[in-house]
C-alpha atoms as a PDB file:
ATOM      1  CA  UNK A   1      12.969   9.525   9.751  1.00  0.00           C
ATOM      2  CA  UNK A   2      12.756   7.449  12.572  1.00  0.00           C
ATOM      3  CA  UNK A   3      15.040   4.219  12.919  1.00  0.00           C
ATOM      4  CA  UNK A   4      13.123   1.362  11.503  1.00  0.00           C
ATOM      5  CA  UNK A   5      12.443  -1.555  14.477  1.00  0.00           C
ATOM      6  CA  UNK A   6      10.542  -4.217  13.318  1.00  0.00           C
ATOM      7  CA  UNK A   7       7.939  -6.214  16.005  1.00  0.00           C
ATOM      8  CA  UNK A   8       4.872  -7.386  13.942  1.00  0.00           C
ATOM      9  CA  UNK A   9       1.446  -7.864  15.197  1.00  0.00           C
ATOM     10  CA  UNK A  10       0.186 -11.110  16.437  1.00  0.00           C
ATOM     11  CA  UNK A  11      -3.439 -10.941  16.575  1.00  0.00           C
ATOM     12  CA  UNK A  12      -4.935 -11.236  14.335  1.00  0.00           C
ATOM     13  CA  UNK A  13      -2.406 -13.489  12.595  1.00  0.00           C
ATOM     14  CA  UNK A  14      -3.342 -14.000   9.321  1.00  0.00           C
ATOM     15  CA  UNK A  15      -7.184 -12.084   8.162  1.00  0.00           C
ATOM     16  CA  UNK A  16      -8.234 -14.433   5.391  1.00  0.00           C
ATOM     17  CA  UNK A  17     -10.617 -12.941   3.471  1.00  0.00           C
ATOM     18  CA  UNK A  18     -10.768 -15.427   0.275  1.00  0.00           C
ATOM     19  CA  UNK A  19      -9.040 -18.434  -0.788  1.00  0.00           C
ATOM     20  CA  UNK A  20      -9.694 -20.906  -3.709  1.00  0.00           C
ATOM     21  CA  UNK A  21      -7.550 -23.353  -5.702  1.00  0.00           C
ATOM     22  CA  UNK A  22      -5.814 -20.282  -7.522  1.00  0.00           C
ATOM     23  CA  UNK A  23      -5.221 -17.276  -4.920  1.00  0.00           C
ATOM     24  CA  UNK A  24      -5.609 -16.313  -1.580  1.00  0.00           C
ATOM     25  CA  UNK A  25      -6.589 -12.328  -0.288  1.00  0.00           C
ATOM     26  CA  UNK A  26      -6.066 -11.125   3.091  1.00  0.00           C
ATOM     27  CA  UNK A  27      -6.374  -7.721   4.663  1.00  0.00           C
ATOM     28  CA  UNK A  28      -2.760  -7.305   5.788  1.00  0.00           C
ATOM     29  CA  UNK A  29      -2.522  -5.321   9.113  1.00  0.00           C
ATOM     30  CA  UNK A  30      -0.399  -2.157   9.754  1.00  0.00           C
ATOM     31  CA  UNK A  31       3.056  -3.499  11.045  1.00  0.00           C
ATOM     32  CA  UNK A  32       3.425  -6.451   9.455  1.00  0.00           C
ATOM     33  CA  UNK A  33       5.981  -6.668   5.882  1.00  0.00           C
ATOM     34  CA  UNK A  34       4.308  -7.986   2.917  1.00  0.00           C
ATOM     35  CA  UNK A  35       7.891 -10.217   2.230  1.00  0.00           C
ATOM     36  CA  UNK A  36      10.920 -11.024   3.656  1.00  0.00           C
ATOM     37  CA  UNK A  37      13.766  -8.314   3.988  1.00  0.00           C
ATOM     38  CA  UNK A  38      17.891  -9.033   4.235  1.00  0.00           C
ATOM     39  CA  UNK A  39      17.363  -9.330   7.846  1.00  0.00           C
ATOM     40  CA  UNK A  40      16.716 -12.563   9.822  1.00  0.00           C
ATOM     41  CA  UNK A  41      14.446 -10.387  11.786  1.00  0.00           C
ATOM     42  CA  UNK A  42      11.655  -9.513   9.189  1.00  0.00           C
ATOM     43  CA  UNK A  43      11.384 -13.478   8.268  1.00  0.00           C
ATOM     44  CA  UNK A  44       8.252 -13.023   9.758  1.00  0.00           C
ATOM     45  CA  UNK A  45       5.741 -11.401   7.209  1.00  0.00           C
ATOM     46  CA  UNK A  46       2.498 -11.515   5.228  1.00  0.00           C
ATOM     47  CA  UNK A  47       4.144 -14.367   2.688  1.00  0.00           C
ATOM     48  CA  UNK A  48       5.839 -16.784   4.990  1.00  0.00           C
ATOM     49  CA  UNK A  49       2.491 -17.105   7.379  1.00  0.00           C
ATOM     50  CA  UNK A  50       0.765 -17.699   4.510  1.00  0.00           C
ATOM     51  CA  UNK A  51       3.222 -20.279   3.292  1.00  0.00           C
ATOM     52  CA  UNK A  52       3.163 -21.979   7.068  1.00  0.00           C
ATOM     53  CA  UNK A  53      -0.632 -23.341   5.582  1.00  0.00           C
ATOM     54  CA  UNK A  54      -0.037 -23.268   2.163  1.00  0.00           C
ATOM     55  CA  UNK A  55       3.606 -23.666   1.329  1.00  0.00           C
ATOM     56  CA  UNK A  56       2.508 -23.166  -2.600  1.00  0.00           C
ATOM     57  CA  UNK A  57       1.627 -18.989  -1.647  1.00  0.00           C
ATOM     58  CA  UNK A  58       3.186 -16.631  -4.398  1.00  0.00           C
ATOM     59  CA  UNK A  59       3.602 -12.852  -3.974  1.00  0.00           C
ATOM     60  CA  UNK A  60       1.965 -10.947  -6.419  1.00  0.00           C
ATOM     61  CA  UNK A  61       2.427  -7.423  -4.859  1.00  0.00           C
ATOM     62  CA  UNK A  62       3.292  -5.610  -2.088  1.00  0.00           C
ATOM     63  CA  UNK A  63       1.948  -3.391   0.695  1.00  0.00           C
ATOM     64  CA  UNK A  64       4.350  -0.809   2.711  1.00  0.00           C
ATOM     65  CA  UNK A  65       5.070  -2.654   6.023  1.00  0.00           C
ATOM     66  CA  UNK A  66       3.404   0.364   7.453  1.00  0.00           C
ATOM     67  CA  UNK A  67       0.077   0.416   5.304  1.00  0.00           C
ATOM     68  CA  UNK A  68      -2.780  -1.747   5.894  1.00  0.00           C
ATOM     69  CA  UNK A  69      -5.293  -3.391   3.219  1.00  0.00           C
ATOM     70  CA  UNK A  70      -6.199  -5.655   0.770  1.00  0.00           C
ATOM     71  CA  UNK A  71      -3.523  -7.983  -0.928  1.00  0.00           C
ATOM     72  CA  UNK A  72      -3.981 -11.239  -3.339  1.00  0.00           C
ATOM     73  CA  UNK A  73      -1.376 -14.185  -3.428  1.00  0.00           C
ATOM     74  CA  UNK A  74      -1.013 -16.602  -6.153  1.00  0.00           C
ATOM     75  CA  UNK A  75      -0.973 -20.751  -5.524  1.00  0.00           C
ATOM     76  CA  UNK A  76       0.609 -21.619  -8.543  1.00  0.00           C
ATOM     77  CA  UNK A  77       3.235 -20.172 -10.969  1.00  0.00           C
ATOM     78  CA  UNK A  78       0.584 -19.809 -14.085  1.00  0.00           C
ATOM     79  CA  UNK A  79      -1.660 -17.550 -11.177  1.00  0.00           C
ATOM     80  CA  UNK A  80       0.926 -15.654 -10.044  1.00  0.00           C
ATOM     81  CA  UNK A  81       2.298 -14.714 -13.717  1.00  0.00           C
ATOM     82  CA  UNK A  82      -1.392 -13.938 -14.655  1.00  0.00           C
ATOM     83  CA  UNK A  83      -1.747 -11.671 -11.680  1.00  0.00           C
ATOM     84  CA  UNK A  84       1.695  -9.719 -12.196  1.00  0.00           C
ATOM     85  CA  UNK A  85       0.738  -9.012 -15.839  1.00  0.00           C
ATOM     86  CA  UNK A  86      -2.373  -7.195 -14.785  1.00  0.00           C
ATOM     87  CA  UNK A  87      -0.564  -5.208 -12.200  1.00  0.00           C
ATOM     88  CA  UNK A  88       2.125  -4.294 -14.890  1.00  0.00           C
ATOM     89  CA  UNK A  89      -0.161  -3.489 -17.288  1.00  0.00           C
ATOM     90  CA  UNK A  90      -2.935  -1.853 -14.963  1.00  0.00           C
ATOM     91  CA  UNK A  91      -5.683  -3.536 -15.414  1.00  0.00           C
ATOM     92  CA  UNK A  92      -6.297  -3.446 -11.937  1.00  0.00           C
ATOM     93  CA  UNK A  93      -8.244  -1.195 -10.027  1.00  0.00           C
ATOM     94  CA  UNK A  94      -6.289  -0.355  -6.522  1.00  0.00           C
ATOM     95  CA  UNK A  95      -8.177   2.192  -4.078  1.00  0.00           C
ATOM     96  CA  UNK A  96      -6.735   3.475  -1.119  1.00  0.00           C
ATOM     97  CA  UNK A  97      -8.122   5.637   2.167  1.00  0.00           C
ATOM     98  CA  UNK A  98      -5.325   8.359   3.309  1.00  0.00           C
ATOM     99  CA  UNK A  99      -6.250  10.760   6.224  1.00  0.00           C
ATOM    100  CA  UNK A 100      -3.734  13.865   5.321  1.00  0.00           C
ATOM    101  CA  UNK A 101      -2.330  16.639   7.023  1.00  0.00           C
ATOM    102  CA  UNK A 102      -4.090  20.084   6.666  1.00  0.00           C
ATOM    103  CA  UNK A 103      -7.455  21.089   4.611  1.00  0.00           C
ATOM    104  CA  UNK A 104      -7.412  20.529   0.779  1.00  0.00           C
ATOM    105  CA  UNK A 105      -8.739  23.184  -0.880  1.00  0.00           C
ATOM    106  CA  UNK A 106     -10.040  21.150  -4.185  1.00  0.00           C
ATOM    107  CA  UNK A 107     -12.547  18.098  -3.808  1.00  0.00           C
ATOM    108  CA  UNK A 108     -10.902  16.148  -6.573  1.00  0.00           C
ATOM    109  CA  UNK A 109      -7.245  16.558  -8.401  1.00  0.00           C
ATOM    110  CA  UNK A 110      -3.989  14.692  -9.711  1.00  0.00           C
ATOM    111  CA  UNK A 111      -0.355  14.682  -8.617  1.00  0.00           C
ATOM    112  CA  UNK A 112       1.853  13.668 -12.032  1.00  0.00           C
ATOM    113  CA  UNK A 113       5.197  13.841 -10.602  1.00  0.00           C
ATOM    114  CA  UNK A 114       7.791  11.711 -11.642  1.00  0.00           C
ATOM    115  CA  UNK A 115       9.721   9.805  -8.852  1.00  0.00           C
ATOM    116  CA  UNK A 116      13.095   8.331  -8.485  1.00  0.00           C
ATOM    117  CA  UNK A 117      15.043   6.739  -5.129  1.00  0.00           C
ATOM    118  CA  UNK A 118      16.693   9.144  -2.930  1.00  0.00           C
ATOM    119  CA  UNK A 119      20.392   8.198  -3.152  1.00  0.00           C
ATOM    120  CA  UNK A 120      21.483   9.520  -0.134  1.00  0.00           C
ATOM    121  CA  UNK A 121      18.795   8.912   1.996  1.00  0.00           C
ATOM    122  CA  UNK A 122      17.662   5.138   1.084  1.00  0.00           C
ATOM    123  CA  UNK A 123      15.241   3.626   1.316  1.00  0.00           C
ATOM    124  CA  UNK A 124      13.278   7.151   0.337  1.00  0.00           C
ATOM    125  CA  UNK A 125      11.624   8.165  -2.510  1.00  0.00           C
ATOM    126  CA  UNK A 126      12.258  11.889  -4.120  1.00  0.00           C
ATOM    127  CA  UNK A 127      10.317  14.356  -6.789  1.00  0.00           C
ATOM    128  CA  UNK A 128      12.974  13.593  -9.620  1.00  0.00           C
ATOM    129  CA  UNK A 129      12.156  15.314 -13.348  1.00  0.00           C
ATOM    130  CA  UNK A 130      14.991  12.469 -14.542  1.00  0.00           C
ATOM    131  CA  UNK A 131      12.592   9.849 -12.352  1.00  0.00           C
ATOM    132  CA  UNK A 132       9.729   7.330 -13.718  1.00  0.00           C
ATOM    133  CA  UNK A 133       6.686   8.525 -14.759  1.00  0.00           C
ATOM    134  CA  UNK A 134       4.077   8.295 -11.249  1.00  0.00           C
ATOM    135  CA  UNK A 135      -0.131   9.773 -11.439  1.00  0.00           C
ATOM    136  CA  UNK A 136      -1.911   9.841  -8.293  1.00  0.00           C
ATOM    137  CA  UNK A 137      -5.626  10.630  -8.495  1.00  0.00           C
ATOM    138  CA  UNK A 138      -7.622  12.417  -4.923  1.00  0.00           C
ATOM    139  CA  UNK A 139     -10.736  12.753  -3.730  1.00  0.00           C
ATOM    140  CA  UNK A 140     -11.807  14.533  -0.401  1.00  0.00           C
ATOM    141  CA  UNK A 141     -14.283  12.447   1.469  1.00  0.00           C
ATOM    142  CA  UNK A 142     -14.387  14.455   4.497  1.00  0.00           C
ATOM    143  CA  UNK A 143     -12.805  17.675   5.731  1.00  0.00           C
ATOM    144  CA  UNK A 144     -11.937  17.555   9.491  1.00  0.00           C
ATOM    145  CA  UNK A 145     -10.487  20.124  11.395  1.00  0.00           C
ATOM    146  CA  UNK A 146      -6.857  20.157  10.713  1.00  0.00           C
ATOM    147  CA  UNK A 147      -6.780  17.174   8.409  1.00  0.00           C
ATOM    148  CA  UNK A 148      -8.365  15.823   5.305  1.00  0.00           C
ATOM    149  CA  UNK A 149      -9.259  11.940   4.654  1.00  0.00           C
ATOM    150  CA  UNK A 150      -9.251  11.234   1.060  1.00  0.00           C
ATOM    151  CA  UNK A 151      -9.492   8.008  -1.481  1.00  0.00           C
ATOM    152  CA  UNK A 152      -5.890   8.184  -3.571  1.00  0.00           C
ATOM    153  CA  UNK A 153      -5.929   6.128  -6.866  1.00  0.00           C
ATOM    154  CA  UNK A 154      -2.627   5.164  -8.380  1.00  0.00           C
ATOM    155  CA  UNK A 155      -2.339   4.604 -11.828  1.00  0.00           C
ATOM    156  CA  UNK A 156       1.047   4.005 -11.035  1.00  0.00           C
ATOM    157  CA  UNK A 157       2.886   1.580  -8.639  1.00  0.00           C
ATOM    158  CA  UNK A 158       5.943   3.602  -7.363  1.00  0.00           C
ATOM    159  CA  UNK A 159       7.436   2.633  -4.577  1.00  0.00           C
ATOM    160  CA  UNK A 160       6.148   5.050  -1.958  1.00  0.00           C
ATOM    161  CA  UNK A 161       4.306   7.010  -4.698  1.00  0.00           C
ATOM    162  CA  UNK A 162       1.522   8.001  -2.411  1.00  0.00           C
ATOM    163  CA  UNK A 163       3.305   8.938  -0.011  1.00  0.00           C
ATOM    164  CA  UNK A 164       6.185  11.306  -2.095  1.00  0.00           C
ATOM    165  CA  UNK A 165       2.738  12.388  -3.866  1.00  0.00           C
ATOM    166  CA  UNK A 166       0.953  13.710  -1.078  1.00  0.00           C
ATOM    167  CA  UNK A 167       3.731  15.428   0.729  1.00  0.00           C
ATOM    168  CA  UNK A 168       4.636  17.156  -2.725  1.00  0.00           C
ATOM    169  CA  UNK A 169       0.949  18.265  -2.439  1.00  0.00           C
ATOM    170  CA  UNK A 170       1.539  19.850   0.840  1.00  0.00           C
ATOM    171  CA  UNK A 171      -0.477  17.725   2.445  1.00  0.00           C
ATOM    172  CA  UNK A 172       1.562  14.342   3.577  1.00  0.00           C
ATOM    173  CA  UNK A 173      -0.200  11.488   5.102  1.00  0.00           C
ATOM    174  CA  UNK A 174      -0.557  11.921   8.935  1.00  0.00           C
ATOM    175  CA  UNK A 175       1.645   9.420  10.998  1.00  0.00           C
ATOM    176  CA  UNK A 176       4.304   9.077   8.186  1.00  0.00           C
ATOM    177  CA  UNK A 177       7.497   8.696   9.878  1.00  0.00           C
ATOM    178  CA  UNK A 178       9.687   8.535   6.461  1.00  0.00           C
ATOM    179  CA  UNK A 179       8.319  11.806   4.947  1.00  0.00           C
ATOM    180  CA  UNK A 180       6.437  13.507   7.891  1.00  0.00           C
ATOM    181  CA  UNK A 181       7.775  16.107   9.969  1.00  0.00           C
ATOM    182  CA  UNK A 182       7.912  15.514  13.875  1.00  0.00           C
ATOM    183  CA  UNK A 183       4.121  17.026  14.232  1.00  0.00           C
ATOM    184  CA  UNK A 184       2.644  14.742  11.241  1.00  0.00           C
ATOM    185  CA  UNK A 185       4.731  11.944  12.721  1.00  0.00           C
ATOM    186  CA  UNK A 186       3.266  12.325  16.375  1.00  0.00           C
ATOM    187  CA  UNK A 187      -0.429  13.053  15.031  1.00  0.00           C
ATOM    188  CA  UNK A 188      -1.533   9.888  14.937  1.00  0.00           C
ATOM    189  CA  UNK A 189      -0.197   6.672  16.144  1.00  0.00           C
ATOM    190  CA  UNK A 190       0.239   4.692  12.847  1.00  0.00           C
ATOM    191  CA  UNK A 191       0.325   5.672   8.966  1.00  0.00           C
ATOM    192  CA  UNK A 192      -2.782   6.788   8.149  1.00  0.00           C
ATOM    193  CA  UNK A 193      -3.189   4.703   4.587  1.00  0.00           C
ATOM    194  CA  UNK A 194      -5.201   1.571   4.023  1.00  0.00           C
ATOM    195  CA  UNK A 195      -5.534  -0.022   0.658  1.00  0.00           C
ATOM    196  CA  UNK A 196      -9.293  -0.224   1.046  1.00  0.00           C
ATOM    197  CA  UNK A 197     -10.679  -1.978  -2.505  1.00  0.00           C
ATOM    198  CA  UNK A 198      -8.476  -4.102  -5.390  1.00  0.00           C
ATOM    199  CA  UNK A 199     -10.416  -5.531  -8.299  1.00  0.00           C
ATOM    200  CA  UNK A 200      -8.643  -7.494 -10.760  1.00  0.00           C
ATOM    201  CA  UNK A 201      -9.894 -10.698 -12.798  1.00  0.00           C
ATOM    202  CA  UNK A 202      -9.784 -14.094 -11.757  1.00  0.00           C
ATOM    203  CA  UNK A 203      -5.974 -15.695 -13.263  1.00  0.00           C
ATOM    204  CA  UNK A 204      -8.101 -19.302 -14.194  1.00  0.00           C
ATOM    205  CA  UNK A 205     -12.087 -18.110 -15.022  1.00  0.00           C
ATOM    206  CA  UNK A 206     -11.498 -14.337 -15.279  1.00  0.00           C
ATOM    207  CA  UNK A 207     -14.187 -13.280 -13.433  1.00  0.00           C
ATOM    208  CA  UNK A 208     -14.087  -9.804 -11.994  1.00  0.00           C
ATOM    209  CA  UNK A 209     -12.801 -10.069  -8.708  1.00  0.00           C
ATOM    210  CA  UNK A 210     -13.822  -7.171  -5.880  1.00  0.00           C
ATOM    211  CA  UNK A 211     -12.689  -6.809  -2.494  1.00  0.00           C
ATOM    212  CA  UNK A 212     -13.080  -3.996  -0.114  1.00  0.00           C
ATOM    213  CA  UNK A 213     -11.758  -3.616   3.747  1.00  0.00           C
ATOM    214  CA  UNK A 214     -12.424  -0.510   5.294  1.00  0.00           C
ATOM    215  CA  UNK A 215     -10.139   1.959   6.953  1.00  0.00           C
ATOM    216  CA  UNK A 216      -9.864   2.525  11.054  1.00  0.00           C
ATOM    217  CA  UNK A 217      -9.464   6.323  10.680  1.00  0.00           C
END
């Protein structure tokens, strides 16, 4: 694993792609921490540019530093709790676009491996029997040469899950320099997972919200 050194993108700085009197959605570019960390450093981050135009902005959810994609924010404390209980409770819909090291062999599966934190390497994630319960759901949407680009579906919302998931599958996401070897690390100049489509419902009408951002790889 390679020393983490934080230096965020600039352009674009924030990618609006919704806002009303109750949330706000962005596509959150690779680099860039959904929060602030310990460190005075990471101050900069999805949240507190957000909050530089609307100092009300809530986080709902997060978004590895690394991956890209679609993330809501509340504007209000009433939004924010709505949107946290449908996370919690899954009754959201989170899709996600993962190019992977090697050929899969079957068009559609499951990982249901339970995961737990890595006490002696923080901040990893391990394959733990003794760990919480974590499903991930693939689908090959094209078969390249030596890789394979799939949609992964959590029902689940492990920290790292996808990533533990896929690497457990023998197949870990290409550019991942927490769970990648040195040639998946050096494959490809970024992590190669993009939340590409969250639907949830509305937190004030409850209309079926849908938002999709396609992947660069």
């Amino acid at each position: 694993m390679q020393k983490f050194h934080y230096q965020p993108p600039t352009l674009p700085w924030l990618d609006i792609r919704y806002r009303d009197r109750d949330i706000i959605v962005i596509n959150k570019p690779v680099g860039l921490l959904s929060n602030p960390g310990m460190a005075a450093e990471t101050h900069d981050c999805a949240l507190t540019r957000l909050q530089q135009l609307y100092p009300e902005t809530l986080l709902v959810h997060r978004l590895d530093c690394a991956t890209s994609g679609i993330m809501v924010f509340a504007r209000s404390k009433k939004a924010e709790s709505n949107l946290k209980t449908q996370f919690q409770e899954r009754r959201n819909d989170k899709l996600y676009i993962a190019e992977v090291s090697g050929i899969l062999e079957n068009d559609e599966g499951a990982v249901d491996l339970p995961l737990a934190a890595d006490k002696q390497h923080p901040p990893l994630q391990q394959v733990n029997k003794e760990g919480r319960k974590a499903i991930t759901h693939y689908r090959v949407l094209e078969r390249r040469a030596h890789s394979t680009l799939v949609t992964l579906q959590p029902e689940t919302g492990r920290t790292h899950q996808l990533r533990v998931h896929m690497l457990a599958l023998g197949h870990p996401i290409l550019g991942d320099d927490f769970y990648g070897d040195e040639q998946v690390q050096k494959a490809r100049p970024r992590l190669c997972l993009h939340a590409a489509s969250l639907i949830f419902n509305h937190p004030w009408s409850g209309k079926e919200m849908h938002f999709v951002s396609m992947a660069g790889f």
